[in-house]
C-alpha atoms as a PDB file:
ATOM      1  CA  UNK A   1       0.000   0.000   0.000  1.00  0.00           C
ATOM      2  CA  UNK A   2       1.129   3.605  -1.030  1.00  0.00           C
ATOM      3  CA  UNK A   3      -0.171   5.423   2.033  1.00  0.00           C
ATOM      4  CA  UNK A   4      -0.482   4.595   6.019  1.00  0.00           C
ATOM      5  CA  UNK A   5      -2.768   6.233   8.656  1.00  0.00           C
ATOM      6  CA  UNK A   6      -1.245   4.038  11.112  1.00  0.00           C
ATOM      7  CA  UNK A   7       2.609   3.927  10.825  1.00  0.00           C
ATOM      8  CA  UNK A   8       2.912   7.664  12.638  1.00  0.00           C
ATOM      9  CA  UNK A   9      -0.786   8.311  14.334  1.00  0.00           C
ATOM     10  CA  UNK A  10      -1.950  11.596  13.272  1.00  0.00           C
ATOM     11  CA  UNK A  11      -0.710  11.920  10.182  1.00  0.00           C
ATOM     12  CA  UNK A  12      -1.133  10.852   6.471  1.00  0.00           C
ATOM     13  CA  UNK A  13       2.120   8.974   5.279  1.00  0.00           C
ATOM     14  CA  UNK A  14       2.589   8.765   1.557  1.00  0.00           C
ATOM     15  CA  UNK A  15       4.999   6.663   0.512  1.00  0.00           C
ATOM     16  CA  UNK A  16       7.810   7.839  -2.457  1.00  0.00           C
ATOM     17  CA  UNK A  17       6.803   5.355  -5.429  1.00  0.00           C
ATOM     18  CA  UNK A  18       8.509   5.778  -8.877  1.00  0.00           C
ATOM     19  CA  UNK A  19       5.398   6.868 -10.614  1.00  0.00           C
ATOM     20  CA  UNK A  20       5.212  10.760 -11.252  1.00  0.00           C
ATOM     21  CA  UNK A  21       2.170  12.486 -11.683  1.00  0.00           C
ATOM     22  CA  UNK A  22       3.383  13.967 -14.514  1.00  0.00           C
ATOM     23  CA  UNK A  23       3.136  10.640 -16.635  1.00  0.00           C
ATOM     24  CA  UNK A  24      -0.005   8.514 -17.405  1.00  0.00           C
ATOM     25  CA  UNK A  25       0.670   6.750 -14.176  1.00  0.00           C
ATOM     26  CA  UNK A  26      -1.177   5.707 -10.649  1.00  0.00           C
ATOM     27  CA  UNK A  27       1.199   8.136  -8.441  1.00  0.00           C
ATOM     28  CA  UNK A  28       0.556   8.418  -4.709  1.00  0.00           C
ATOM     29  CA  UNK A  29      -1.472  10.783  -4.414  1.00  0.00           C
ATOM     30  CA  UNK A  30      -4.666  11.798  -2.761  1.00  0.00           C
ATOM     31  CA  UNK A  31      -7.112  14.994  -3.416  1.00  0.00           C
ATOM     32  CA  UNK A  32     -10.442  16.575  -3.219  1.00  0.00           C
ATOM     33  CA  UNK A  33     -12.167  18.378  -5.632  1.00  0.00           C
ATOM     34  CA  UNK A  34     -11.577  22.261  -6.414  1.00  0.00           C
ATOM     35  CA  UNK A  35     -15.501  23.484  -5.913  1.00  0.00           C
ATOM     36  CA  UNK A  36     -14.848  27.408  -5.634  1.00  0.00           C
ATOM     37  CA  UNK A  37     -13.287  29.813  -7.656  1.00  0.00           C
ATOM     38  CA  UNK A  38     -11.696  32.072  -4.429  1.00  0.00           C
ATOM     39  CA  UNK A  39     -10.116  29.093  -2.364  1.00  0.00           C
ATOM     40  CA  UNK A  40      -7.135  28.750   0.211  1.00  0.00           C
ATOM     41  CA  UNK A  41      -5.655  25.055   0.471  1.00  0.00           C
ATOM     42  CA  UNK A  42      -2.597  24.505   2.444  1.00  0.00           C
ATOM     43  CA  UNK A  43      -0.653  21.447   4.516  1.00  0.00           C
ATOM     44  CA  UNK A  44       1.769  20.606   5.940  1.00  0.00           C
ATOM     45  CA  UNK A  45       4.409  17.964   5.679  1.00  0.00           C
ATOM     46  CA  UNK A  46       7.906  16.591   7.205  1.00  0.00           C
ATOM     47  CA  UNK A  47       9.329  15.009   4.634  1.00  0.00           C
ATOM     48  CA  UNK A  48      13.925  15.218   3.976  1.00  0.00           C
ATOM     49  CA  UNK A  49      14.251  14.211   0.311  1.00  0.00           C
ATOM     50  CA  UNK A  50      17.236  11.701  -0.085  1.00  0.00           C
ATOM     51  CA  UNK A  51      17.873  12.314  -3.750  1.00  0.00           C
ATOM     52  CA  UNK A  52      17.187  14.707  -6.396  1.00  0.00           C
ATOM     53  CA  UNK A  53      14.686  12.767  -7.842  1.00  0.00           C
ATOM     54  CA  UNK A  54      12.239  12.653  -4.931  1.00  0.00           C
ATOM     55  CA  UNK A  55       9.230  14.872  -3.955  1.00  0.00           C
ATOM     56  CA  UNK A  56       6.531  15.652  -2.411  1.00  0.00           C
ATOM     57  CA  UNK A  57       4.041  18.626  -1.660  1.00  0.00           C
ATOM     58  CA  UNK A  58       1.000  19.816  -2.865  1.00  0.00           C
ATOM     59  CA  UNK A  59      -0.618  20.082  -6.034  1.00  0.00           C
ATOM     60  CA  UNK A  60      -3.470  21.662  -8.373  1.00  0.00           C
ATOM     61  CA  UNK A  61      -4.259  18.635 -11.336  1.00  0.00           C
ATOM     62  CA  UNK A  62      -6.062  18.447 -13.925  1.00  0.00           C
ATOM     63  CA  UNK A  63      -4.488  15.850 -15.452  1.00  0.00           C
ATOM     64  CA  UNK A  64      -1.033  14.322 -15.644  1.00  0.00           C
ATOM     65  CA  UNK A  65      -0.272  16.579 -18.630  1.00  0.00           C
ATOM     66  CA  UNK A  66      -1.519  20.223 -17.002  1.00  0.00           C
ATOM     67  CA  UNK A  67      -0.975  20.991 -13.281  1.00  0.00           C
ATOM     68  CA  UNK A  68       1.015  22.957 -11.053  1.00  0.00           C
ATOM     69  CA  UNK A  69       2.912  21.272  -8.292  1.00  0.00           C
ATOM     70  CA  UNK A  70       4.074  22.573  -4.835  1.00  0.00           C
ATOM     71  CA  UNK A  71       7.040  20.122  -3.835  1.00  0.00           C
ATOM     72  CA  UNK A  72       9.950  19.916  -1.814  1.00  0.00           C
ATOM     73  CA  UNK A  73      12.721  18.121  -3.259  1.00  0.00           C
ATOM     74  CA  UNK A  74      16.481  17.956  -2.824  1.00  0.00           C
ATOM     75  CA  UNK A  75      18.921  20.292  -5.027  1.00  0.00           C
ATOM     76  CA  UNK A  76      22.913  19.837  -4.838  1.00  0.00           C
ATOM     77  CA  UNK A  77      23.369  19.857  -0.873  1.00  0.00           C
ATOM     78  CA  UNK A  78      20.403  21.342   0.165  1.00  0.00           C
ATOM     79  CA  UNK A  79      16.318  21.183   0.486  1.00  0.00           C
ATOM     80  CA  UNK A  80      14.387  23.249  -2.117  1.00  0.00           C
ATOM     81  CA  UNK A  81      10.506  24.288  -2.198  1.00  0.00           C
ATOM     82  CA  UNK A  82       9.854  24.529  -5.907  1.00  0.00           C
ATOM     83  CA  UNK A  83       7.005  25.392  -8.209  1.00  0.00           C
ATOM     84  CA  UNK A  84       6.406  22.970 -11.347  1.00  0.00           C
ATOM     85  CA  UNK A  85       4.283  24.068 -14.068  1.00  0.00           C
ATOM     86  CA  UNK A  86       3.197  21.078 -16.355  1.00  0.00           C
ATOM     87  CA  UNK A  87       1.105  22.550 -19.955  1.00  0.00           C
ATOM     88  CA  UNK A  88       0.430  19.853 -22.528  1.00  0.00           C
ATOM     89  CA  UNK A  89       2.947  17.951 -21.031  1.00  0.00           C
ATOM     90  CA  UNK A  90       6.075  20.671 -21.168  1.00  0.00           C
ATOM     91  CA  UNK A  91       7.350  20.942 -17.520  1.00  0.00           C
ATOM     92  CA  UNK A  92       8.923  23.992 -16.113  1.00  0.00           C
ATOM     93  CA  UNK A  93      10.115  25.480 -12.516  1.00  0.00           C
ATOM     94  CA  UNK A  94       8.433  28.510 -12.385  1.00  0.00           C
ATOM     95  CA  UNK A  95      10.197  29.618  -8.618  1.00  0.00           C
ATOM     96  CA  UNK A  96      12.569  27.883  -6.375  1.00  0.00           C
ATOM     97  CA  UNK A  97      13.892  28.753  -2.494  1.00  0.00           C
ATOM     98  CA  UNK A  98      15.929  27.340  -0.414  1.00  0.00           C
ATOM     99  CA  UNK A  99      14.482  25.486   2.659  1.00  0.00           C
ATOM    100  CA  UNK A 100      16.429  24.107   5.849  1.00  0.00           C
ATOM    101  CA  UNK A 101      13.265  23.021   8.038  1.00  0.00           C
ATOM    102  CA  UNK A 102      12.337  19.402   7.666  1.00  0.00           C
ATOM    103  CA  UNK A 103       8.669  20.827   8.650  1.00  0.00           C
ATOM    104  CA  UNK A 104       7.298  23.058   5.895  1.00  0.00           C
ATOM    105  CA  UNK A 105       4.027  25.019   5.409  1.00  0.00           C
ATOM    106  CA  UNK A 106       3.063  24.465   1.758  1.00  0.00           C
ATOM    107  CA  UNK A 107      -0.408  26.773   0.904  1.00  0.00           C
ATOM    108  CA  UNK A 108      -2.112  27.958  -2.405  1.00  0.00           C
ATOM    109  CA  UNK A 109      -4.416  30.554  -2.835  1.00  0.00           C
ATOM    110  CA  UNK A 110      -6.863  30.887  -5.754  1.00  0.00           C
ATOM    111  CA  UNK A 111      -8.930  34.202  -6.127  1.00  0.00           C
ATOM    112  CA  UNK A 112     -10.415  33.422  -9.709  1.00  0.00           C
ATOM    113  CA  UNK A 113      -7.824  32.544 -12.609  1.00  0.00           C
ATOM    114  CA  UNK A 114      -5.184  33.856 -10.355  1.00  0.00           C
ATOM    115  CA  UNK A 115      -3.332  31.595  -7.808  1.00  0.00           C
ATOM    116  CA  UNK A 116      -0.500  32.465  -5.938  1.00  0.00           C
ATOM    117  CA  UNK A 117       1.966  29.660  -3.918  1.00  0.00           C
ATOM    118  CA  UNK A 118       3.189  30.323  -0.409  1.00  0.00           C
ATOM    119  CA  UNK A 119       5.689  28.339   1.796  1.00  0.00           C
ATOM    120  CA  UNK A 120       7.126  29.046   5.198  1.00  0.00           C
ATOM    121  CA  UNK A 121       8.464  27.011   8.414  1.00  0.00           C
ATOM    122  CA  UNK A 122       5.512  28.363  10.442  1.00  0.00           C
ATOM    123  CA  UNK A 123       1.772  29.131   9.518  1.00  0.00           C
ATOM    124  CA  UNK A 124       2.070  32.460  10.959  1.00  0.00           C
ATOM    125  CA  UNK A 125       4.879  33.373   8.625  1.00  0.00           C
ATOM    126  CA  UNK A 126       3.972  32.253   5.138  1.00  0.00           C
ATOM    127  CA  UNK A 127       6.125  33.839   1.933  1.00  0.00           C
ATOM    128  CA  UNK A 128       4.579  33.803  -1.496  1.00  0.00           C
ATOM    129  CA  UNK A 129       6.935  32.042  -3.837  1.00  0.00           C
ATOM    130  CA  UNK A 130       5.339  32.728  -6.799  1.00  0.00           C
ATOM    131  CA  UNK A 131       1.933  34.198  -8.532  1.00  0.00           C
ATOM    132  CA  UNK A 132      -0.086  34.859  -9.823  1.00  0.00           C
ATOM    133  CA  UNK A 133      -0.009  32.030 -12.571  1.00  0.00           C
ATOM    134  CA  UNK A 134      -2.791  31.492 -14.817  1.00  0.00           C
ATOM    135  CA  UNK A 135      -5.679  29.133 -13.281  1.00  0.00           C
ATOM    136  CA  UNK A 136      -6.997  28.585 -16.475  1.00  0.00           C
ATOM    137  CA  UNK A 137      -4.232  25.810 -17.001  1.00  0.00           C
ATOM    138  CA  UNK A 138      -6.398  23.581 -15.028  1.00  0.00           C
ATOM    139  CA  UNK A 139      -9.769  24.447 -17.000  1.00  0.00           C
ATOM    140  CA  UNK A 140     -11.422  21.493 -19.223  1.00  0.00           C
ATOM    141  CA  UNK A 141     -11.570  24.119 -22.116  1.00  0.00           C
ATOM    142  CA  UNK A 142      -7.639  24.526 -22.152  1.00  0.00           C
ATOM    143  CA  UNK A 143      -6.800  20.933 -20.144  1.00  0.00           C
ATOM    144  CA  UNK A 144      -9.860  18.606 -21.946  1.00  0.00           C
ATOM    145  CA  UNK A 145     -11.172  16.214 -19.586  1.00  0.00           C
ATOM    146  CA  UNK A 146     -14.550  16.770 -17.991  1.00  0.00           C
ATOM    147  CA  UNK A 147     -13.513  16.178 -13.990  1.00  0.00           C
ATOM    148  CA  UNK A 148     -12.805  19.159 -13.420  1.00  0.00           C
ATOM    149  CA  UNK A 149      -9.668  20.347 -11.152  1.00  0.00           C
ATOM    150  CA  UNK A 150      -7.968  18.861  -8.075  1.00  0.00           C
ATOM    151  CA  UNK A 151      -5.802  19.975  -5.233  1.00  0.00           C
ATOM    152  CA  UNK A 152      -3.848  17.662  -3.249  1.00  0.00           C
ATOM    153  CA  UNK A 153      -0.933  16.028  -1.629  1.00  0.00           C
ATOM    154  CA  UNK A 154       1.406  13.388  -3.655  1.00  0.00           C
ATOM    155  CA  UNK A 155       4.708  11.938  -3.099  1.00  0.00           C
ATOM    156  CA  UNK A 156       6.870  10.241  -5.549  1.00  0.00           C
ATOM    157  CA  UNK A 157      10.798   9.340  -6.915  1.00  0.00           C
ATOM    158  CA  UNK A 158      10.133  10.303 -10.247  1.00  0.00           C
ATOM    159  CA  UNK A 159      10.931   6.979 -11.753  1.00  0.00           C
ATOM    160  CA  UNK A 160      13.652   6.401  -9.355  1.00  0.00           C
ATOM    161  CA  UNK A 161      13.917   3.071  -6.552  1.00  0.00           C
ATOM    162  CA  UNK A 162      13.104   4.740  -3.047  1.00  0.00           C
ATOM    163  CA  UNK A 163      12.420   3.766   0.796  1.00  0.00           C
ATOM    164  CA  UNK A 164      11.571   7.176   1.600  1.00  0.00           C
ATOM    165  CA  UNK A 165       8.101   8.957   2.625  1.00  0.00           C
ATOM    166  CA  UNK A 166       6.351  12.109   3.090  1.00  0.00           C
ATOM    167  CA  UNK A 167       4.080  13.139   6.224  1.00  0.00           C
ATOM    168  CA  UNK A 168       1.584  15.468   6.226  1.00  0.00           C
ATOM    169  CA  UNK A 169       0.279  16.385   9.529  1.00  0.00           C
ATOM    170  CA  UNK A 170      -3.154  17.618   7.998  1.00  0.00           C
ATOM    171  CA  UNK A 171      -4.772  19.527   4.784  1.00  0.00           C
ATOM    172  CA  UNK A 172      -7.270  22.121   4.852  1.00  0.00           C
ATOM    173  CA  UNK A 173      -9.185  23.452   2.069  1.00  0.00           C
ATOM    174  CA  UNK A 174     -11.964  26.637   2.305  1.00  0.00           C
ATOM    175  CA  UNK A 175     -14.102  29.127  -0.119  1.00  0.00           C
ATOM    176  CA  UNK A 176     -12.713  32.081   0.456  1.00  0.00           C
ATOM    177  CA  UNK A 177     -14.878  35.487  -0.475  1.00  0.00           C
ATOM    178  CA  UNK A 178     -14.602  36.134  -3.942  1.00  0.00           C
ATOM    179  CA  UNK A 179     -12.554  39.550  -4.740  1.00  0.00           C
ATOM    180  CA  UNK A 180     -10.343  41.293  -2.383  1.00  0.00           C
ATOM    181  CA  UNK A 181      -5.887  40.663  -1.852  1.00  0.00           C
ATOM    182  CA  UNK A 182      -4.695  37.039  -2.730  1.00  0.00           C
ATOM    183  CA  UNK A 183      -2.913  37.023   0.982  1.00  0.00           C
END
């Protein structure tokens, strides 16, 4: 099994599998459904990536070939918090920061098309890493599909062996008032 409520009570593990959810793949990942245009989802996780090709975060899908992805992953000798766009399939990093804490705040914030991507080591102190980027990415008129869009958490070793996991303490998702500051 890919995920464990039971291994470390109180949180959701995922476990780091080799498929990526940026291939036609069953990755490990879990999410709800993106009901509101003005929304605020946000987690956090414990997770110390052992090689480059791990990560895990949070992410806005559509499908494997149009999403933006959230993730911390490792970079040369250090812990990054990057943002991935994916459009028809072309994958980009859009922002990266450098990250030391193995606990990270990971939050997204949608007002409309417009979504903007925070991180931080403590709720209270959140720092926008990048937006706004275009929500319309994640539409079924630019995306096809007819689900609609989801935000969640995923883990995975992008085609790589791994032991290694991802926590995530909790995830909270709201409707937020539509208008008004992204933060």
């Amino acid at each position: 099994r890919w995920w464990s409520l039971t291994v470390r009570p109180g949180y959701l593990r995922l476990f780091l599998r080799p498929e990526a959810i940026s291939k036609r793949e069953n990755p490990s990942f879990i999410g709800r459904r993106q009901q509101h245009q003005s929304f605020l989802a946000r987690t956090v996780l414990e997770f110390e990536p052992e090689q480059a090709t791990e990560e895990a975060g949070l992410v806005c899908f559509q499908n494997d070939q149009n999403h933006y992805r959230l993730s911390v992953t490792k970079q040369d000798a250090g812990q990054v918090i990057k943002l991935f766009k994916c459009e028809g399939g072309s994958e980009s990093t859009l922002a990266e920061a450098g990250v030391a804490a193995p606990r990270i705040y990971l939050q997204v914030i949608g007002r409309g098309q417009d979504y903007h991507f925070y991180y931080g080591e403590h709720s209270n102190d959140l720092q926008l890493l990048h937006g706004p980027v275009d929500g319309r990415l994640l539409s079924t008129d630019r995306a096809g599909g007819f689900v609609g869009a989801y935000i969640g958490l995923y883990a995975c070793s992008n085609g790589a062996s791994s032991n290694n996991h991802a926590d995530f303490d909790w995830f909270e998702y709201q409707a937020l008032p539509t208008g008004g500051n992204p933060s």
